[in-house]
PDB file of N, CA and C in Angstrom:
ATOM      1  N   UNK A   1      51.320  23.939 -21.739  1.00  0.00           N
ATOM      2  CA  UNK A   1      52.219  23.297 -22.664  1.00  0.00           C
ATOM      3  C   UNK A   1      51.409  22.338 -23.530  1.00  0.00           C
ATOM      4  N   UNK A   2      51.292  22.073 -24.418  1.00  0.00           N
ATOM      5  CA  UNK A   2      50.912  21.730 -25.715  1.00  0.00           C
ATOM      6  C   UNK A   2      51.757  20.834 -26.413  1.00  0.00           C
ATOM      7  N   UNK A   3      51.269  19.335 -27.130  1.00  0.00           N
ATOM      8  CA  UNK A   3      52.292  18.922 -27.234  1.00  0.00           C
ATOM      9  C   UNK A   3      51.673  18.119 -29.033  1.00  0.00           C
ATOM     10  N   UNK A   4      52.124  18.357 -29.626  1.00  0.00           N
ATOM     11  CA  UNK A   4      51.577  18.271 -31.027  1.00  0.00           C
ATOM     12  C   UNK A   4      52.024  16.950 -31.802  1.00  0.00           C
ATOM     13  N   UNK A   5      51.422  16.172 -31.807  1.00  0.00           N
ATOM     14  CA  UNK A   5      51.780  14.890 -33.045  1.00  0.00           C
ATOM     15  C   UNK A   5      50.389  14.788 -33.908  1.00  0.00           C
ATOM     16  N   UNK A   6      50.790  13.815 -35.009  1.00  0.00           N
ATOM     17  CA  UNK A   6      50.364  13.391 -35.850  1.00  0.00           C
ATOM     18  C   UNK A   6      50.796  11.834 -36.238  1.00  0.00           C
ATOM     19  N   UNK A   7      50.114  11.365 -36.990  1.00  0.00           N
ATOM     20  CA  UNK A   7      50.339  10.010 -37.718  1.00  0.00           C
ATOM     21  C   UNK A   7      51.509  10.220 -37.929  1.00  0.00           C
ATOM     22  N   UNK A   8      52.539  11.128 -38.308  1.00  0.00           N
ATOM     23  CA  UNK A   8      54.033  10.623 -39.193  1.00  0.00           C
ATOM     24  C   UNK A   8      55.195  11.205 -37.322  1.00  0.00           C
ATOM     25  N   UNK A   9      54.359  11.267 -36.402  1.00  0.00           N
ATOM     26  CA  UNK A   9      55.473  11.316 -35.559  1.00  0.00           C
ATOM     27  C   UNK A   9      56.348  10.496 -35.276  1.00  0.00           C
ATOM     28  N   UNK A  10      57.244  10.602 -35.005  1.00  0.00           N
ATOM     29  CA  UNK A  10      57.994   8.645 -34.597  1.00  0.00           C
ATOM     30  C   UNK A  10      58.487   9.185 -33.168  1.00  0.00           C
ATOM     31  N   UNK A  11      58.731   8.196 -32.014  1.00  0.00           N
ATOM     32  CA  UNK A  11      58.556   8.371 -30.654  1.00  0.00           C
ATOM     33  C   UNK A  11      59.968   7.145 -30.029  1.00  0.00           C
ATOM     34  N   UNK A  12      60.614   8.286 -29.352  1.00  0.00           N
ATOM     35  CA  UNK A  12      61.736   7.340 -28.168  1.00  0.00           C
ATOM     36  C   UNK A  12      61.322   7.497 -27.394  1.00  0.00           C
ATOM     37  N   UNK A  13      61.380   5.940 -26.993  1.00  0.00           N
ATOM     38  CA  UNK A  13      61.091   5.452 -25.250  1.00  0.00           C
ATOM     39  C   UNK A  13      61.974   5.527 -24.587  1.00  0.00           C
ATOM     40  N   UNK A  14      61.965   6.540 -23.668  1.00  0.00           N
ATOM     41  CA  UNK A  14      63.240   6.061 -22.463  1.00  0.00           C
ATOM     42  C   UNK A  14      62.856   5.449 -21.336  1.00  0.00           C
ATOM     43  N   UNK A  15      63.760   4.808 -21.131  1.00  0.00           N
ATOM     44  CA  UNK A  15      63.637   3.358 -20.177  1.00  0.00           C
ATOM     45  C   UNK A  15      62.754   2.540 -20.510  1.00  0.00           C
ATOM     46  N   UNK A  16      62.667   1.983 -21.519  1.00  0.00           N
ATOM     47  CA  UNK A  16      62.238   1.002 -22.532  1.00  0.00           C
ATOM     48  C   UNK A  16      62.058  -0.607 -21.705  1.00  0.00           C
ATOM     49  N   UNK A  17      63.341  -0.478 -20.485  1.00  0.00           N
ATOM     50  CA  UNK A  17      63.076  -2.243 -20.071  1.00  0.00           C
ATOM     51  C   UNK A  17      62.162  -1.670 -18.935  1.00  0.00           C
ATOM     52  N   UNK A  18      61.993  -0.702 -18.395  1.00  0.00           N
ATOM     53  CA  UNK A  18      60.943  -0.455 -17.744  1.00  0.00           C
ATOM     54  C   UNK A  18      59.782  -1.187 -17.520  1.00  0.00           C
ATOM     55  N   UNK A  19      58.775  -1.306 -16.402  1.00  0.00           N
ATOM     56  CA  UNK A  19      57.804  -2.390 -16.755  1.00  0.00           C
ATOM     57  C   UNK A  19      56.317  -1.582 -17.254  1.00  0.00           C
ATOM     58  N   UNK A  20      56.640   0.160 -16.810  1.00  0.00           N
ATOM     59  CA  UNK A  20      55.506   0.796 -17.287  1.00  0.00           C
ATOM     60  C   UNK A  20      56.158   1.212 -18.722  1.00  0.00           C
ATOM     61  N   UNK A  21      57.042   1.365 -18.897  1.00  0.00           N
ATOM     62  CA  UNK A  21      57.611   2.030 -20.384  1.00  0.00           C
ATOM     63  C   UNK A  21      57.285   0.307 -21.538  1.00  0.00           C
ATOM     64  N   UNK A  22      56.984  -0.779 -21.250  1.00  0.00           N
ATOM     65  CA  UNK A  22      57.296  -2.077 -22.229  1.00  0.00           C
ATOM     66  C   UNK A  22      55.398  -2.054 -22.333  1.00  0.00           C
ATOM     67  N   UNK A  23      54.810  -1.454 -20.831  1.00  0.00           N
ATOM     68  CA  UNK A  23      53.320  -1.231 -21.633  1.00  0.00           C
ATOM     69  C   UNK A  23      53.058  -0.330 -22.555  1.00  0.00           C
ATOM     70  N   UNK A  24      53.461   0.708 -22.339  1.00  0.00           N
ATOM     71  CA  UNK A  24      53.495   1.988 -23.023  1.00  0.00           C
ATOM     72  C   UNK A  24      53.997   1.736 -24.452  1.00  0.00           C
ATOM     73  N   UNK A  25      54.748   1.060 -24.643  1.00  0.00           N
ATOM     74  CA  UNK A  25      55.490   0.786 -25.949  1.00  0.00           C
ATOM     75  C   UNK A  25      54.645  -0.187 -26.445  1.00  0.00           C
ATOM     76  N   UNK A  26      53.787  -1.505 -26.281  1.00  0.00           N
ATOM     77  CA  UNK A  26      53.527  -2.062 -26.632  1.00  0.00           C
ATOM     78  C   UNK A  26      51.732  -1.590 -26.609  1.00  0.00           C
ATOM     79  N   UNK A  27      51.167  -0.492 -26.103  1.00  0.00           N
ATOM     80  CA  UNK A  27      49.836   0.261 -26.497  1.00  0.00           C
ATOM     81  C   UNK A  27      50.392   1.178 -27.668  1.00  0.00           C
ATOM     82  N   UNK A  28      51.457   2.178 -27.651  1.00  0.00           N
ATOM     83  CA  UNK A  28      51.847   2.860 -28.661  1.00  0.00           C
ATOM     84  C   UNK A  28      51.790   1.913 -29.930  1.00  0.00           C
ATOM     85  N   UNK A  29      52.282   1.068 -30.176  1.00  0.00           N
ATOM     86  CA  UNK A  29      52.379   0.208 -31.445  1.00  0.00           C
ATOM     87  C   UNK A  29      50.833  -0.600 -31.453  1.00  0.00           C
ATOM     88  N   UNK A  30      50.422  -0.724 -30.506  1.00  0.00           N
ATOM     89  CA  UNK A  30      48.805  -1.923 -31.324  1.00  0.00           C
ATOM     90  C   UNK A  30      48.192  -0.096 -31.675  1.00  0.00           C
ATOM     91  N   UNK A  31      48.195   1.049 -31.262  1.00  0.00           N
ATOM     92  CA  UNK A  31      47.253   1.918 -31.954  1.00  0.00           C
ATOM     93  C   UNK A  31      48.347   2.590 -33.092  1.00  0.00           C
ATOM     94  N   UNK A  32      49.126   2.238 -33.413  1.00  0.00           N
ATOM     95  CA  UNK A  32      49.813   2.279 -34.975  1.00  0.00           C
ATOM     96  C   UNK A  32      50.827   3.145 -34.578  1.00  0.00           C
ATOM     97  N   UNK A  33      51.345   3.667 -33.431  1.00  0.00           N
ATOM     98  CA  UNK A  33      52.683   4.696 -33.432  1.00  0.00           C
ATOM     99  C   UNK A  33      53.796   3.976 -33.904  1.00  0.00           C
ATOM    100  N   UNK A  34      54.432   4.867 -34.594  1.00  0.00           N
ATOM    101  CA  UNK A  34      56.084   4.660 -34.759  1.00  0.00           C
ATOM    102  C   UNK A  34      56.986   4.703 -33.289  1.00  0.00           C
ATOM    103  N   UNK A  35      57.113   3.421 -33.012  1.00  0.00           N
ATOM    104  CA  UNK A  35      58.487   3.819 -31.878  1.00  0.00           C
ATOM    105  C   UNK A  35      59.320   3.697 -32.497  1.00  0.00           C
ATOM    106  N   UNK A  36      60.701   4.321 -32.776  1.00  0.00           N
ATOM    107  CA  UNK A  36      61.958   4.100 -33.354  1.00  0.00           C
ATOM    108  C   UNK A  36      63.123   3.769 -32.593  1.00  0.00           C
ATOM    109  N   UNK A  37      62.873   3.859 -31.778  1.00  0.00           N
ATOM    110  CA  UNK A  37      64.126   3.793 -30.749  1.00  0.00           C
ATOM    111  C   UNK A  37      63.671   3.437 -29.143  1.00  0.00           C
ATOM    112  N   UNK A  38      64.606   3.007 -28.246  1.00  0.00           N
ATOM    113  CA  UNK A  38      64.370   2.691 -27.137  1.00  0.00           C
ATOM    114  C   UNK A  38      65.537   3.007 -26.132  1.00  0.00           C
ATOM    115  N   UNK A  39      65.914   3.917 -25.022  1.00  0.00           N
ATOM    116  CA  UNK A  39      66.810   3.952 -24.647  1.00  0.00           C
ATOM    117  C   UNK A  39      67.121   3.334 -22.767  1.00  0.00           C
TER     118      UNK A  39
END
């Protein structure tokens, strides 16, 4: 399985208050991802 992005992907976090999902979200954004949403 293969999983394909680019610079214009934008990315939902699920389980966002999570304590591994609030790292994950907050490495995604210092290397420039779009998160758009958080569920």
């Amino acid at each position: 399985m293969s999983i394909l992005i680019d610079e214009s992907t934008r990315i939902l976090v699920l389980g966002i208050t999570g304590r591994e999902a609030v790292s994950f979200t907050r490495d995604t954004l210092d290397y420039g991802g779009q998160v758009v949403a958080g569920v």
